[in-house]
C-alpha atoms as a PDB file:
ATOM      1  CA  UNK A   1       0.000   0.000   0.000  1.00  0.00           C
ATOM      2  CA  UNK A   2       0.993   3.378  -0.474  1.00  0.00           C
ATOM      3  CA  UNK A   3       2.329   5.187   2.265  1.00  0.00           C
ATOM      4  CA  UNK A   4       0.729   8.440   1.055  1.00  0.00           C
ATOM      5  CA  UNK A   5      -2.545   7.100   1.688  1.00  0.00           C
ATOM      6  CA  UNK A   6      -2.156   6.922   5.266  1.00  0.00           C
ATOM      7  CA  UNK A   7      -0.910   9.967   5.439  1.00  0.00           C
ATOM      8  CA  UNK A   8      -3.986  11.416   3.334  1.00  0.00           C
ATOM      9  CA  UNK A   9      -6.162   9.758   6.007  1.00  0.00           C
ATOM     10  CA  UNK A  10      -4.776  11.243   8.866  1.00  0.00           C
ATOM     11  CA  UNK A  11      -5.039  14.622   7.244  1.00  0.00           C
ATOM     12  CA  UNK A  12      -8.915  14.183   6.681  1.00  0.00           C
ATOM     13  CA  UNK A  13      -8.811  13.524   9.978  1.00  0.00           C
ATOM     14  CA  UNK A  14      -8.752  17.032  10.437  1.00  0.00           C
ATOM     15  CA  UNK A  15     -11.645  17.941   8.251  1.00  0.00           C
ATOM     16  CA  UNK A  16     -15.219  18.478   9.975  1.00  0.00           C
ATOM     17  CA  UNK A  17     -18.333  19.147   9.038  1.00  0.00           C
ATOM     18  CA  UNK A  18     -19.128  22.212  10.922  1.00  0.00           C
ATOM     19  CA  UNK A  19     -22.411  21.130  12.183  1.00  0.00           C
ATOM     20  CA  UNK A  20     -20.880  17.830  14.144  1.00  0.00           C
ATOM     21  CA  UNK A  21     -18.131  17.762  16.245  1.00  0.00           C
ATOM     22  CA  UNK A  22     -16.429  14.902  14.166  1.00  0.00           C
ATOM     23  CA  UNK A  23     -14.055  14.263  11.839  1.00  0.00           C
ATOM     24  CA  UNK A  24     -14.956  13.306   8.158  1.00  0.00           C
ATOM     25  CA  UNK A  25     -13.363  10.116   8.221  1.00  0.00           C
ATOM     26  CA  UNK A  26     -14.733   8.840  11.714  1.00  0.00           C
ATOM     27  CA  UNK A  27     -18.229  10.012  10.615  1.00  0.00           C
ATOM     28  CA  UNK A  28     -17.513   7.260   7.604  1.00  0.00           C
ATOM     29  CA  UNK A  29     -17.918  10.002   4.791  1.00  0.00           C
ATOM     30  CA  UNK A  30     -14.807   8.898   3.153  1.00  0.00           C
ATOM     31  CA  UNK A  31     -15.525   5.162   1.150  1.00  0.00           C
ATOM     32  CA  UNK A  32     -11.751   5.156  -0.479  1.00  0.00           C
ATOM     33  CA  UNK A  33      -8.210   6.747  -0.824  1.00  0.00           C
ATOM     34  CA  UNK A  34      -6.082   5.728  -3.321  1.00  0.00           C
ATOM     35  CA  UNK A  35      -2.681   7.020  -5.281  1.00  0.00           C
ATOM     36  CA  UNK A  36      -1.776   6.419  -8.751  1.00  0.00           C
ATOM     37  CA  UNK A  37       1.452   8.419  -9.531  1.00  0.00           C
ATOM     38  CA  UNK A  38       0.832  11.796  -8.503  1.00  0.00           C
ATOM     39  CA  UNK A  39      -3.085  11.928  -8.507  1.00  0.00           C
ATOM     40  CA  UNK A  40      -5.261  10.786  -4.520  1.00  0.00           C
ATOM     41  CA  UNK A  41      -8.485  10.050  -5.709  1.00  0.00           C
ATOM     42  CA  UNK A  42     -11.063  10.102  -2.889  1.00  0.00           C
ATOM     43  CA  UNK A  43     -14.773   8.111  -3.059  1.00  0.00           C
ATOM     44  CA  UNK A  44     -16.410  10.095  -0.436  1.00  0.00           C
ATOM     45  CA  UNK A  45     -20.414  11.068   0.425  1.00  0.00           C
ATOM     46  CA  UNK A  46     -22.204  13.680   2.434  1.00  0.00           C
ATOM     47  CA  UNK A  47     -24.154  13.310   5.681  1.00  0.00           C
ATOM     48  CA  UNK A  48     -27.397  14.412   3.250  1.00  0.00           C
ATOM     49  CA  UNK A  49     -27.223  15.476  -0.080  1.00  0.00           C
ATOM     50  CA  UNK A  50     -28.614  18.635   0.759  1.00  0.00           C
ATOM     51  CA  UNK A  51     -25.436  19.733   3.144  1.00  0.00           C
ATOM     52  CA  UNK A  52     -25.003  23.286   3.259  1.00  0.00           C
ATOM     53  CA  UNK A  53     -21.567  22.596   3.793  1.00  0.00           C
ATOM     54  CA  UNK A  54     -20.828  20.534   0.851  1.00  0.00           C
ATOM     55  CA  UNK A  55     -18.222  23.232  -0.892  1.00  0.00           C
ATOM     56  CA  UNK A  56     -16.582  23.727   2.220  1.00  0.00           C
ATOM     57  CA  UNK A  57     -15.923  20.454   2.816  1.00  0.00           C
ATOM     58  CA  UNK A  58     -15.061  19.341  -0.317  1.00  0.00           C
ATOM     59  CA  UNK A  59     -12.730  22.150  -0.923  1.00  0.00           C
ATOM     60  CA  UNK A  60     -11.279  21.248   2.431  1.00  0.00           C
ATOM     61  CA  UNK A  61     -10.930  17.281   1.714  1.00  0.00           C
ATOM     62  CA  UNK A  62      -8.922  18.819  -1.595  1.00  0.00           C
ATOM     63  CA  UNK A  63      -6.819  20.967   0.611  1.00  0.00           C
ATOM     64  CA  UNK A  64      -5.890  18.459   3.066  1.00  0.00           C
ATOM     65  CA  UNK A  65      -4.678  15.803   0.701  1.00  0.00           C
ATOM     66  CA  UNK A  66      -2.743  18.544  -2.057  1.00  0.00           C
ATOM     67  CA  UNK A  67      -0.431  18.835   1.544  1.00  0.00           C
ATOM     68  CA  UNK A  68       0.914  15.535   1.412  1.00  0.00           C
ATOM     69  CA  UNK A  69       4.124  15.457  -0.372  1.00  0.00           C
ATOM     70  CA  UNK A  70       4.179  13.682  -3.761  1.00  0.00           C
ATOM     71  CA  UNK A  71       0.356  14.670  -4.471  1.00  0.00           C
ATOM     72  CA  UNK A  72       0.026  16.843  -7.131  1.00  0.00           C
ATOM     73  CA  UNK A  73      -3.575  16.479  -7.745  1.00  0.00           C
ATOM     74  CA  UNK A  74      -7.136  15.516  -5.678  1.00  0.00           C
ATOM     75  CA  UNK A  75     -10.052  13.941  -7.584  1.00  0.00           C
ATOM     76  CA  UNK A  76     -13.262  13.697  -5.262  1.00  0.00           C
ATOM     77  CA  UNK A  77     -15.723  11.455  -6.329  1.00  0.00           C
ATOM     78  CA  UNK A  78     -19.110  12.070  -4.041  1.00  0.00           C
ATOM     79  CA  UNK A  79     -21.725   9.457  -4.482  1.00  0.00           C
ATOM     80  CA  UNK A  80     -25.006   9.002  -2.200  1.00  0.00           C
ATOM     81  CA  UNK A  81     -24.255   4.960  -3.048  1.00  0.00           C
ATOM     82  CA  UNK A  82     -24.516   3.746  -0.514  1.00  0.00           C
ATOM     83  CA  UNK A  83     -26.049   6.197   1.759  1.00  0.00           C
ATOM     84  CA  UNK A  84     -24.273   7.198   4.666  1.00  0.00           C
ATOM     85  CA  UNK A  85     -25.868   6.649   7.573  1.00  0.00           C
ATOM     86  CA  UNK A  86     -24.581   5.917  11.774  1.00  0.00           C
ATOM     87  CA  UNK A  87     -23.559   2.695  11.193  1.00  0.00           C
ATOM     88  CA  UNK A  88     -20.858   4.050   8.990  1.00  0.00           C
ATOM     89  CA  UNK A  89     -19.510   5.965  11.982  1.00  0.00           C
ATOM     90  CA  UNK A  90     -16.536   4.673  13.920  1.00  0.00           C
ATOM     91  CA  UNK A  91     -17.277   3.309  17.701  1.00  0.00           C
ATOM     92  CA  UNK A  92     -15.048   6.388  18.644  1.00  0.00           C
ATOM     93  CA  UNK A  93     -17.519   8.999  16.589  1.00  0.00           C
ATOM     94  CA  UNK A  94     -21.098   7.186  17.764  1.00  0.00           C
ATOM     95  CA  UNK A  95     -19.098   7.642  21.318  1.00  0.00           C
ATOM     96  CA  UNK A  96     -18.801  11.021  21.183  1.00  0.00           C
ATOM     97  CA  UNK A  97     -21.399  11.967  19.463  1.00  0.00           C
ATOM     98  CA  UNK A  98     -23.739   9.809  22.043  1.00  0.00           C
ATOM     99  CA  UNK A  99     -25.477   7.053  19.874  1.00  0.00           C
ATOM    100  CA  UNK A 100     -23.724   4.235  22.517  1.00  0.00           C
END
């Protein structure tokens, strides 16, 4: 595997959706990372497909993987297959955010 894509992940660990108080990748928005070459291609979805804060965040998924070294490029793919819902969530995230 790609070391890059480990360090991709623990940068969107520091992307939020500013309406909960957890990470995208805990929350279970983020399906995929992968490298090829230069390019991080992300398979990610939304909490809704209505978010409010869907430019934010994707502009901040974008920004947080362009910072790891040897990534030239982001491609986001957002798909609503399959929809997210709590399951998705880490046992840390449904923790915090009370559904244990």
């Amino acid at each position: 595997m790609d070391p890059r894509i480990d360090l991709i992940i623990e940068n969107l660990k520091e992307v939020f959706d500013p309406e909960i108080p957890v990470n995208i990748y805990d929350l279970g928005l983020v399906y995929s990372v992968d490298v090829a070459e230069n390019e991080a291609q992300i398979l990610m979805t939304l909490t809704a497909p209505n978010c409010p804060a869907a430019d934010m965040i994707l502009a901040d998924v974008e920004y947080m993987t362009n910072k790891v070294e040897g990534v030239e490029t982001c491609k986001i793919e957002l798909t609503f297959e399959p929809a997210w819902e709590k399951s998705m969530m880490s046992e840390e995230a449904r923790l915090e955010l009370g559904f244990m």
